[in-house]
Protein backbone atom coordinates (compact mmCIF):
# COMPACT_ATOMS: atom_id res chain seq x y z
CA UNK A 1 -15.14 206.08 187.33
CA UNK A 2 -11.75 206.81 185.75
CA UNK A 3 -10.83 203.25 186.21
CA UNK A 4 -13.76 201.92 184.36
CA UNK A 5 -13.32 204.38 181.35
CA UNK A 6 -9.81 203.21 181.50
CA UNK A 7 -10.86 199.40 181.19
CA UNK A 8 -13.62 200.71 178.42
CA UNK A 9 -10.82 202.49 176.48
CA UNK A 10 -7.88 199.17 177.34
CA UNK A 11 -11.36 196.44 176.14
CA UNK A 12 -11.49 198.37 172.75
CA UNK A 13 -7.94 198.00 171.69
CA UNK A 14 -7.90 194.41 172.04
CA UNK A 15 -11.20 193.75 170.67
CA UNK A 16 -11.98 191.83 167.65
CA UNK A 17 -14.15 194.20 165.70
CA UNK A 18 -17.22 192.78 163.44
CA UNK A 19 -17.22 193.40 159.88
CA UNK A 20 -21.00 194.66 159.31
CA UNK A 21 -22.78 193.97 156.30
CA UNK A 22 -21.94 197.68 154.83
CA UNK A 23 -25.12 200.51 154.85
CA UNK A 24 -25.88 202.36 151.58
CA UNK A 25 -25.52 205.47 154.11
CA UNK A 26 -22.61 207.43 155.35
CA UNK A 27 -21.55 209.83 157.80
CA UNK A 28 -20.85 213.64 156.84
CA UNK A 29 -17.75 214.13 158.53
CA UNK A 30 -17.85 218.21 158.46
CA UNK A 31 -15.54 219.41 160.53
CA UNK A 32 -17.46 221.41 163.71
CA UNK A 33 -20.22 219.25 162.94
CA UNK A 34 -21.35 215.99 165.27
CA UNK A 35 -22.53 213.41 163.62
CA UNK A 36 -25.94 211.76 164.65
CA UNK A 37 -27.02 208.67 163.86
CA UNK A 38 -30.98 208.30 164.41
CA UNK A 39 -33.98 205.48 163.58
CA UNK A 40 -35.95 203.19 165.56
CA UNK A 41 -34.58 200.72 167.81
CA UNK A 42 -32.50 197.61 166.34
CA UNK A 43 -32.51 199.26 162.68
CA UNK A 44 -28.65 199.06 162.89
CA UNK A 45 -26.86 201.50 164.39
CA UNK A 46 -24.62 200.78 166.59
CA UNK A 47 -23.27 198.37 163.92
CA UNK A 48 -23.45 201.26 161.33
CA UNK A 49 -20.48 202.84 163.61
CA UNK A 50 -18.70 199.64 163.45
CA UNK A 51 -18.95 199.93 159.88
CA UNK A 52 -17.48 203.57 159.60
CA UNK A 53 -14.23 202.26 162.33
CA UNK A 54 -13.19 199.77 160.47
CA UNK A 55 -12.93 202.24 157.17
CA UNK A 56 -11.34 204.46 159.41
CA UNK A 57 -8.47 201.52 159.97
CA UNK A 58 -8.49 201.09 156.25
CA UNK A 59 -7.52 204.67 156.31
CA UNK A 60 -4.77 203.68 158.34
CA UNK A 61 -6.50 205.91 161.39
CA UNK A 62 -4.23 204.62 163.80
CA UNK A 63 -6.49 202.25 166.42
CA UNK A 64 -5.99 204.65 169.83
CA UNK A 65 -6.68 207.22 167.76
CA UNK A 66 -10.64 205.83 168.01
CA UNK A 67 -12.34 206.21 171.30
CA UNK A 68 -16.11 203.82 171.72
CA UNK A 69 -18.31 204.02 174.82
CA UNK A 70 -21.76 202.61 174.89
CA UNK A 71 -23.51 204.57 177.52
CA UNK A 72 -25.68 201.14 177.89
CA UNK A 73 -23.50 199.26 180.05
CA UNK A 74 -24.17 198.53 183.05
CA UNK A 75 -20.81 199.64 184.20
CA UNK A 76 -21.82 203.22 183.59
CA UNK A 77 -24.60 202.96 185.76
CA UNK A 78 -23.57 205.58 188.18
CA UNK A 79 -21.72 207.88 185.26
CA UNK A 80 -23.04 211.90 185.35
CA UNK A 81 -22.58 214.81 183.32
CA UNK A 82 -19.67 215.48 185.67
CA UNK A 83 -17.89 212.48 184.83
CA UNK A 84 -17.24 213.32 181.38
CA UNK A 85 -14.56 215.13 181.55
CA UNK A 86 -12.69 212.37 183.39
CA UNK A 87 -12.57 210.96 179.53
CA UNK A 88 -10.80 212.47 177.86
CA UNK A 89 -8.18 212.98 181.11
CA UNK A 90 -7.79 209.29 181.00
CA UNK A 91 -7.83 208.97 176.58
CA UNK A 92 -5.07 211.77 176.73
CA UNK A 93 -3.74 210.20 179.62
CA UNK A 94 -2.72 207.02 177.62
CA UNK A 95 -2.27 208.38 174.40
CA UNK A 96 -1.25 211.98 174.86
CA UNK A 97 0.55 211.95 171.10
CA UNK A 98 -2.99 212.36 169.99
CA UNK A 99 -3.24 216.25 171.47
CA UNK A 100 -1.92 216.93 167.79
CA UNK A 101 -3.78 214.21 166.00
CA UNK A 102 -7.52 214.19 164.77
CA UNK A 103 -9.53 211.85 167.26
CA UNK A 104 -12.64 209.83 166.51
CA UNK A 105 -15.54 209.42 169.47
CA UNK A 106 -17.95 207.19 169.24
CA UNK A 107 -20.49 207.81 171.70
CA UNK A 108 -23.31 204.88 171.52
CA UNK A 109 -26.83 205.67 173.89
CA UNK A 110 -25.51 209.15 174.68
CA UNK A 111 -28.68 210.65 175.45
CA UNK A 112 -28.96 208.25 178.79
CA UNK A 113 -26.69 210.97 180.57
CA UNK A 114 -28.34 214.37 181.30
CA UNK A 115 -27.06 217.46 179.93
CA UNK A 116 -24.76 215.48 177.84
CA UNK A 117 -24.97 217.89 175.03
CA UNK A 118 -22.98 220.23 177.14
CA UNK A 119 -19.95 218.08 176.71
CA UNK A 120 -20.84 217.58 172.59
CA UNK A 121 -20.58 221.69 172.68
CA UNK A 122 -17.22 222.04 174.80
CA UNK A 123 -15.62 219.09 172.29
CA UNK A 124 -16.33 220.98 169.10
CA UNK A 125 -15.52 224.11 170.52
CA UNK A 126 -12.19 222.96 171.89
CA UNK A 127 -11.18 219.38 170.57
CA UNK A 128 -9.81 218.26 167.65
CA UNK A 129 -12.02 215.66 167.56
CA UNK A 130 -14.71 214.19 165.14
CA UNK A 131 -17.87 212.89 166.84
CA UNK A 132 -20.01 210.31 166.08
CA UNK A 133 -23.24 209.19 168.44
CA UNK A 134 -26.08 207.01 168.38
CA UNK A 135 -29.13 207.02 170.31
CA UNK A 136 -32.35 205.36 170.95
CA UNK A 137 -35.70 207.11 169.71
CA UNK A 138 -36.76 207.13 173.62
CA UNK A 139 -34.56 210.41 173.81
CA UNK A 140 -32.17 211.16 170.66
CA UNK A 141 -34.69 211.93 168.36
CA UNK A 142 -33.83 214.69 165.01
CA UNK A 143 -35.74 217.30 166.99
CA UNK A 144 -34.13 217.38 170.02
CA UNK A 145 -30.83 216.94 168.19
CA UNK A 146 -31.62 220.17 166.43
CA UNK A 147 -32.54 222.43 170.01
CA UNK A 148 -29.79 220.15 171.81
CA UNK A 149 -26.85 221.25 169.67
CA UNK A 150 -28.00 224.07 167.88
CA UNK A 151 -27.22 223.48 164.23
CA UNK A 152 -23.85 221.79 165.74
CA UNK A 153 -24.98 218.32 164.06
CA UNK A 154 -25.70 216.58 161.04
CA UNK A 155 -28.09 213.22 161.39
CA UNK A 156 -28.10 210.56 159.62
CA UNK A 157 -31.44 207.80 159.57
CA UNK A 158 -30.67 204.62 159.70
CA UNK A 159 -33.23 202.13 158.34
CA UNK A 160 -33.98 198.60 158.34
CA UNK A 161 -32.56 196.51 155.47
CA UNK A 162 -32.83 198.14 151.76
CA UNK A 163 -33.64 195.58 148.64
CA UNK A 164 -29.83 196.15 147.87
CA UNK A 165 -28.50 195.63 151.29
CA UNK A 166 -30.36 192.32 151.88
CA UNK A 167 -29.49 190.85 148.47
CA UNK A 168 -26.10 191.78 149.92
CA UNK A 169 -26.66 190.41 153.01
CA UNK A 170 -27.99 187.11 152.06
CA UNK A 171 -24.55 186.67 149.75
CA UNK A 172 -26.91 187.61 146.14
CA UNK A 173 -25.31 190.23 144.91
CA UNK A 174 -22.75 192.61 146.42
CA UNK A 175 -23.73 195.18 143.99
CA UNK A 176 -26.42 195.95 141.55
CA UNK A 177 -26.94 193.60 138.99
CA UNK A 178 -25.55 194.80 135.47
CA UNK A 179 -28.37 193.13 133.29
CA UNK A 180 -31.53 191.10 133.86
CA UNK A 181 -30.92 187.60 132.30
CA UNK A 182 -33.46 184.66 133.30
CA UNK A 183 -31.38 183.35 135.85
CA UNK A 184 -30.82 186.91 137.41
CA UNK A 185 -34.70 188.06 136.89
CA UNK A 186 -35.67 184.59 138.86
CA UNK A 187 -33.19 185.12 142.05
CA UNK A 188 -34.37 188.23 142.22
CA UNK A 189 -38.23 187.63 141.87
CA UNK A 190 -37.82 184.61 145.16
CA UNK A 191 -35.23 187.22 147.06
CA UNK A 192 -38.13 190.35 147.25
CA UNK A 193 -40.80 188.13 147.77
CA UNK A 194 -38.51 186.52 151.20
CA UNK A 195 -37.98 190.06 152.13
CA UNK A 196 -41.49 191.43 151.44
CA UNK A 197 -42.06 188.53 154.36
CA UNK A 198 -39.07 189.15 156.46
CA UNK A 199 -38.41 192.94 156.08
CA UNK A 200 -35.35 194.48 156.77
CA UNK A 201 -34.40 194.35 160.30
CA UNK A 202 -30.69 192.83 160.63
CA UNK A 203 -31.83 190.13 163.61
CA UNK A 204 -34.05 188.81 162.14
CA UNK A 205 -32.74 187.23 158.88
CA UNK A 206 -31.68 183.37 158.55
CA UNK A 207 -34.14 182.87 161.62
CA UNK A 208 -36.92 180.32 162.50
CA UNK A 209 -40.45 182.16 161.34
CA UNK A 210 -41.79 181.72 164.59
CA UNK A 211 -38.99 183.25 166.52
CA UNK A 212 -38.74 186.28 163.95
CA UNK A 213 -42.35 187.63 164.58
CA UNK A 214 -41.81 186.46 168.58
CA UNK A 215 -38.58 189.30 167.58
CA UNK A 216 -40.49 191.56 165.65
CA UNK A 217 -43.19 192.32 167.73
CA UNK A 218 -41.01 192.49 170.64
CA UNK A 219 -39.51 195.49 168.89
CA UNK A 220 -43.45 196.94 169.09
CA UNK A 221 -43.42 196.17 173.12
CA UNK A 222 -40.23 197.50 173.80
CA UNK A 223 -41.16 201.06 171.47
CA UNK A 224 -44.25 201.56 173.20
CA UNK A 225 -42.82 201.11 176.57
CA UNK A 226 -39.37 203.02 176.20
CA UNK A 227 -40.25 205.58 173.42
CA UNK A 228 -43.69 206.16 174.20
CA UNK A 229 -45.37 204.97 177.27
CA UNK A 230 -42.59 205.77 179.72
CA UNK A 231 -41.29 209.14 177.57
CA UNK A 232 -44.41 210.78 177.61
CA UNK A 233 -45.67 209.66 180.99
CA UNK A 234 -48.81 207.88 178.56
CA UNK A 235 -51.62 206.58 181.06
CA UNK A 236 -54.29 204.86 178.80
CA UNK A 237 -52.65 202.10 177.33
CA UNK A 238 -55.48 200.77 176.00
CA UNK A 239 -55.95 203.24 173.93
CA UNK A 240 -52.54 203.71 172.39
CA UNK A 241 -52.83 199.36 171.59
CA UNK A 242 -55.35 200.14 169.89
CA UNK A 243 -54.06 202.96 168.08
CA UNK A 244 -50.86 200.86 166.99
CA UNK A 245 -53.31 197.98 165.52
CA UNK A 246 -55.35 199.96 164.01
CA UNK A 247 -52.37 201.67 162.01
CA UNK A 248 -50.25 198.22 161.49
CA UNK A 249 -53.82 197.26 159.54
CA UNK A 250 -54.03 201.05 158.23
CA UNK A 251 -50.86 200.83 156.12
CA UNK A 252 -51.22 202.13 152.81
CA UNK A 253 -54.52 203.60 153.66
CA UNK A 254 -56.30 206.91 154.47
CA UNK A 255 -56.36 207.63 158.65
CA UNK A 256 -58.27 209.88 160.44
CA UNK A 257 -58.33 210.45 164.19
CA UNK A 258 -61.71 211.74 164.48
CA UNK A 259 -62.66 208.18 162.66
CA UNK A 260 -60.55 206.52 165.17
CA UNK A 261 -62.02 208.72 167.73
CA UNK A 262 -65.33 207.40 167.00
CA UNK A 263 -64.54 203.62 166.67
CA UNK A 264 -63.12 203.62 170.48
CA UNK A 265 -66.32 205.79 171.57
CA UNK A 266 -68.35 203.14 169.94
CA UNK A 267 -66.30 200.76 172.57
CA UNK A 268 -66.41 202.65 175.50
CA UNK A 269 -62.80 203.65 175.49
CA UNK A 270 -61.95 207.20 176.50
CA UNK A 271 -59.60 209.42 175.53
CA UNK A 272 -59.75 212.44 174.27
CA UNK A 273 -58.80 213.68 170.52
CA UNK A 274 -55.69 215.41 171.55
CA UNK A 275 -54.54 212.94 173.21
CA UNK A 276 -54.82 210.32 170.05
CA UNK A 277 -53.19 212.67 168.26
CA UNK A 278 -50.53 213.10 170.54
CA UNK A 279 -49.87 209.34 170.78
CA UNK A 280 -49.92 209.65 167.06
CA UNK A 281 -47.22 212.24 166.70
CA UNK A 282 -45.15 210.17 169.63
CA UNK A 283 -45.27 206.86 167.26
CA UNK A 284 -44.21 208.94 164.23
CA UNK A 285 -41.79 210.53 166.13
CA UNK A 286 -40.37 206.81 166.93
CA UNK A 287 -40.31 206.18 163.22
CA UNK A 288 -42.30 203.14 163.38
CA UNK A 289 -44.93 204.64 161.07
CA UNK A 290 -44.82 207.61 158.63
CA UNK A 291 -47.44 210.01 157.80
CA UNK A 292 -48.02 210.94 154.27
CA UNK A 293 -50.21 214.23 153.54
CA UNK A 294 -51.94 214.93 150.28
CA UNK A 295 -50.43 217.38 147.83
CA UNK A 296 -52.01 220.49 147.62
CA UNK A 297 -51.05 224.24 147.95
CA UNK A 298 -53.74 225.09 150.19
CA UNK A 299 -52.73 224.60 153.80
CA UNK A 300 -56.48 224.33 154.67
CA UNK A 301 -56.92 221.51 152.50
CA UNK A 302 -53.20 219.58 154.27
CA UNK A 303 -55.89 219.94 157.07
CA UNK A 304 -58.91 218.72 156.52
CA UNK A 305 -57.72 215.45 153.85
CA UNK A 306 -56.78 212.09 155.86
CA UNK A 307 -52.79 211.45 155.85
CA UNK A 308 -52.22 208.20 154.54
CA UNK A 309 -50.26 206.11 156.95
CA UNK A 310 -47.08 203.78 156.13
CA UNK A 311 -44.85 201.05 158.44
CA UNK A 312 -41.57 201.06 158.70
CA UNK A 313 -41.40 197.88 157.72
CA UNK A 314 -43.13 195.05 156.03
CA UNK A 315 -41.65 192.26 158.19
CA UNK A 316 -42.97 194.32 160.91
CA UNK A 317 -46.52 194.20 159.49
CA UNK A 318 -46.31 190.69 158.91
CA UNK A 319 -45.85 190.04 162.35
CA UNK A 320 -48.80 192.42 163.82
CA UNK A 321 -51.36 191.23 161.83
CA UNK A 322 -52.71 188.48 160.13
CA UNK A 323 -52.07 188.35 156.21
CA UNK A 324 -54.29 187.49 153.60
CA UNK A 325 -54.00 187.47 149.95
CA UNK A 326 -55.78 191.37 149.94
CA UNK A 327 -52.73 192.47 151.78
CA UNK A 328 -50.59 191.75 149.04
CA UNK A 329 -51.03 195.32 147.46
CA UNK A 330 -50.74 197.36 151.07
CA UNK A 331 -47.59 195.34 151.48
CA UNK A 332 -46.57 195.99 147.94
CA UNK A 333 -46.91 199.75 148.02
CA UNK A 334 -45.40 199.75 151.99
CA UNK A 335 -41.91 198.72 150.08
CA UNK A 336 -42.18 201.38 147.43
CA UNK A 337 -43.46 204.38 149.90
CA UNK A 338 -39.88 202.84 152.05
CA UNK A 339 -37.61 203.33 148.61
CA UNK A 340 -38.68 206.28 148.60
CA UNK A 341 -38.03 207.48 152.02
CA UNK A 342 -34.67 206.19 152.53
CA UNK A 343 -34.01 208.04 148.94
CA UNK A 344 -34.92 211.25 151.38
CA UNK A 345 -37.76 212.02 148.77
CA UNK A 346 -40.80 214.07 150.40
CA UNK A 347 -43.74 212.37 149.67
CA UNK A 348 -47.24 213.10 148.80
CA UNK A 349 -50.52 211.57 147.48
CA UNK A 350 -52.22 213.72 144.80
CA UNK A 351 -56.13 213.82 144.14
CA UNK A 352 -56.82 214.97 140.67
CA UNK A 353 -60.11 217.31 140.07
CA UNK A 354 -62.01 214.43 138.87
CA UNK A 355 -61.39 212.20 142.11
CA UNK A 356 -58.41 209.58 140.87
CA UNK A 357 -55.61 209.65 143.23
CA UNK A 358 -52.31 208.65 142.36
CA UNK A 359 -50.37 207.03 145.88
CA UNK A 360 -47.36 209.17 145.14
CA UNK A 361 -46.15 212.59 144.25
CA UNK A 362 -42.38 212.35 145.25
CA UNK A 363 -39.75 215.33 144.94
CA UNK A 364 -36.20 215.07 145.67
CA UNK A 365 -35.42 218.32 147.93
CA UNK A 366 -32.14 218.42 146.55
CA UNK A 367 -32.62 217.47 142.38
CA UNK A 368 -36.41 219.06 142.73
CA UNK A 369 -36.33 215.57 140.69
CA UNK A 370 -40.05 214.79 140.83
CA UNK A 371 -41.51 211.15 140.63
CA UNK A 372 -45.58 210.18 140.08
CA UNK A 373 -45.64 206.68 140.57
CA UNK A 374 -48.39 204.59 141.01
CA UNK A 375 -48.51 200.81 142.71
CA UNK A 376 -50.80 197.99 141.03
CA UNK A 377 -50.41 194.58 141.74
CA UNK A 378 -50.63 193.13 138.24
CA UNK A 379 -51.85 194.34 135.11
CA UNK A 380 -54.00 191.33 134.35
CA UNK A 381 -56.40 192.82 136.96
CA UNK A 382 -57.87 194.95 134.21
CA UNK A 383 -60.61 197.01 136.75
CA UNK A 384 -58.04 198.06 139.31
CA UNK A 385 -55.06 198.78 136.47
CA UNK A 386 -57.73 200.76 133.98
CA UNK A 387 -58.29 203.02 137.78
CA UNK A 388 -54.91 203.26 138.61
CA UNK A 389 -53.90 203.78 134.97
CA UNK A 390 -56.38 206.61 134.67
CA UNK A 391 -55.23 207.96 138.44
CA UNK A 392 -51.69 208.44 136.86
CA UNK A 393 -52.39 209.93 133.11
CA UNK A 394 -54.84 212.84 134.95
CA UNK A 395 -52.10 213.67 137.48
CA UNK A 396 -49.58 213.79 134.92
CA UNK A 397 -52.01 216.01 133.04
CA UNK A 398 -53.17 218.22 135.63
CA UNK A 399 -49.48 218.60 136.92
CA UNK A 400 -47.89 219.56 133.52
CA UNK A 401 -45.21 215.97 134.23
CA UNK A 402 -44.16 214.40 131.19
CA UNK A 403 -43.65 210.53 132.60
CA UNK A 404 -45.04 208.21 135.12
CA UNK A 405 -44.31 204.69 136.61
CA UNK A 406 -46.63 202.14 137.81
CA UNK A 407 -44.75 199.84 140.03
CA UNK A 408 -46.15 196.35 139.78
CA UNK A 409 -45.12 192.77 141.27
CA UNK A 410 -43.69 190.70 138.62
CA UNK A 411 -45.03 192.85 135.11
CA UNK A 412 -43.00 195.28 132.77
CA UNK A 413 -44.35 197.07 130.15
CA UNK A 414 -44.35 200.70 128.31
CA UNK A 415 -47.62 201.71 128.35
CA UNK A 416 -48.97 205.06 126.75
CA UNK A 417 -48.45 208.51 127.43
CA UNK A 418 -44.78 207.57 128.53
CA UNK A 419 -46.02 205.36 131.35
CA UNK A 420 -43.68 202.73 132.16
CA UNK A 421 -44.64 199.29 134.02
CA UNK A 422 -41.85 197.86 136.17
CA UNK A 423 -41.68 194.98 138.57
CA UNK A 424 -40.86 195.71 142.35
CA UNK A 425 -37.92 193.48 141.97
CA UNK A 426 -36.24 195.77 139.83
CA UNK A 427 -37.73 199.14 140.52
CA UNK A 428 -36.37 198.86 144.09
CA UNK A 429 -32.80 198.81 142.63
CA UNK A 430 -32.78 201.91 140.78
């Protein structure tokens, strides 16, 4: 084994590294701290590591003072918990100048080796050495991170594409526009409508739209089978296919098990209630879909309301299900509930007394900032804005909050009661 760490450690030096189209996120870098990188599979991690070595070389981090193994090759097949120590005897052993220097490890698909938290532990506790590792959501997920290291790590979620970081990607703008001329307002409006379509996930941009949902849904196969199916030892498939369709149509929407429950009775499918919401807890916990609960101070009402269910992303969507122009606003609030998220708000949907419900309550837990925003496709559509309207001005009554914001697809305008209209395009920049 020490030979093929040796020709891991020899393969990085010389290798040409890419230069990653660069993440809104960053690491934490405390010192005593690991640093976890976490989201569903192909989301970008691995390449948000490459990102964070080459500003390390910027820094003028000298290159063997950088150590990358991805656990995923199949050269380190046969590698054990016992094997790790036989890194750092072979790092040190061709670069022993960096006993007295700060080291970087990055440790990609850790959690395929048993036990290897053990060796995270003994590295803080004894290295001077910053960590950085990825995982898949089959094993590395934020809550065994938390028992597995005991308050030992900070994670970081990595998402699919961000408005900003495909307009970056796709060579638009590197950085946020500083006004909204005509010729800026009309690359924007064609860029969010290409990514409402496409979504976020790095492989799939500037490809055939054939091949990207052939991609895309992949990603479903290959989460059900690794994170879900062969994780939790999951026996009725059927079931859990028809769990994941029913959501990928749900998005946006109320859910309810004992609904769902019902609907596969109704087709002779058993399985039992805890089961379903196992399988729905497994899929969350895979951060293909998000579960939003209504706000309310009484835990017994958390209970018995619906969760509204969200994707993480629209490309995703697009490629599960067929789309038809009455998708436009489930797709529409999908982006906005994602803003949100990757802004770490927690996010609610409110009810007001009088039955209006505005789709989102959002607080920041660090500002307490606190956003009501509301999604409407376009204003013209005077029945659904005068709801939606009304949905907003009771919540910001009944909630004692002074603004709101309706996010629409293409319309701006300052309504009353310091309500403000803005279009996707530009909301999702802010």
């Amino acid at each position: 084994m020490k030979t093929i760490i040796s020709q891991f450690i020899d393969d990085f030096q010389e290798r040409n590294l890419p230069s990653p189209v660069p993440r809104t996120q960053s690491f934490s870098e405390i010192k005593g701290k690991a640093d976890v990188v976490i989201g569903m599979r192909r989301s970008g991690k691995t390449w948000f590591c490459f990102q964070k070595i080459n500003e390390l070389l910027e820094k003028n981090i000298l290159r063997h003072q950088i150590l990358y193994l991805n656990f995923e090759d199949e050269r380190l097949l046969e590698f054990k918990v016992s094997n790790f120590q036989e890194i750092l005897d072979v790092y040190y052993g061709k670069f022993p100048e960096n006993k007295n220097r700060t080291c970087y490890f990055f440790l990609d698909e850790l959690q395929r080796i048993d036990q290897w938290e053990l060796f995270i532990r003994r590295l803080l506790d004894s290295e001077n050495i910053q960590i950085f590792i990825t995982g898949s959501s089959s094993k590395l997920l934020s809550t065994e991170i938390a028992t597995s290291l005991r308050g030992r790590s900070l994670t970081t979620e990595i998402f699919p594409f961000s408005f900003q970081e495909f307009l970056r990607y796709h060579n638009l703008f590197a950085d946020k526009p500083e006004n909204f001329g005509s010729k800026t307002a009309a690359i924007l409006r064609k860029a969010v409508k290409e990514y409402s379509q496409i979504g976020g996930f790095p492989e799939v941009q500037n490809i055939d739209p054939n091949i990207r949902i052939e991609i895309l849904q992949s990603y479903i196969d290959t989460v059900l089978l690794k994170d879900v199916i062969e994780r939790y030892r999951v026996n009725n498939i059927t079931a859990i296919k028809h769990l994941v369709k029913t959501l990928m149509h749900s998005s946006g929407r109320k859910f309810s098990i004992n609904k769902f429950y019902n609907t596969l009775k109704s087709m002779s499918i058993k399985c039992t209630k805890n089961n379903l919401y196992a399988y729905l807890d497994h899929l969350t916990d895979a951060f293909v879909f998000y579960r939003v609960p209504i706000h309310t101070r009484s835990e017994k009402a958390r209970m018995v309301n619906p969760v509204k269910i969200y994707t993480i992303d629209t490309g995703l969507l697009n490629a599960m299900r067929f789309q038809n122009s009455s998708d436009y606003g489930q797709i529409l609030e999908n982006m906005v509930f994602m803003h949100l998220r990757r802004n770490n708000y927690q996010i609610e949907y409110f009810n007001t007394k009088k039955g209006f419900e505005t789709d989102f309550f959002a607080r920041h837990p660090i500002t307490n900032k606190i956003k009501l925003i509301q999604v409407c496709w376009k204003l013209s559509d005077q029945k659904t804005f005068d709801r939606e309207y009304r949905g907003l001005q009771n919540a910001m009554k009944e909630l004692s909050i002074s603004s709101g914001t309706v996010v629409t697809w293409d319309d701006e305008a300052q309504l009353n009661n310091n309500i403000h209209a803005i279009p996707i395009w530009k909301w999702l920049l802010e």
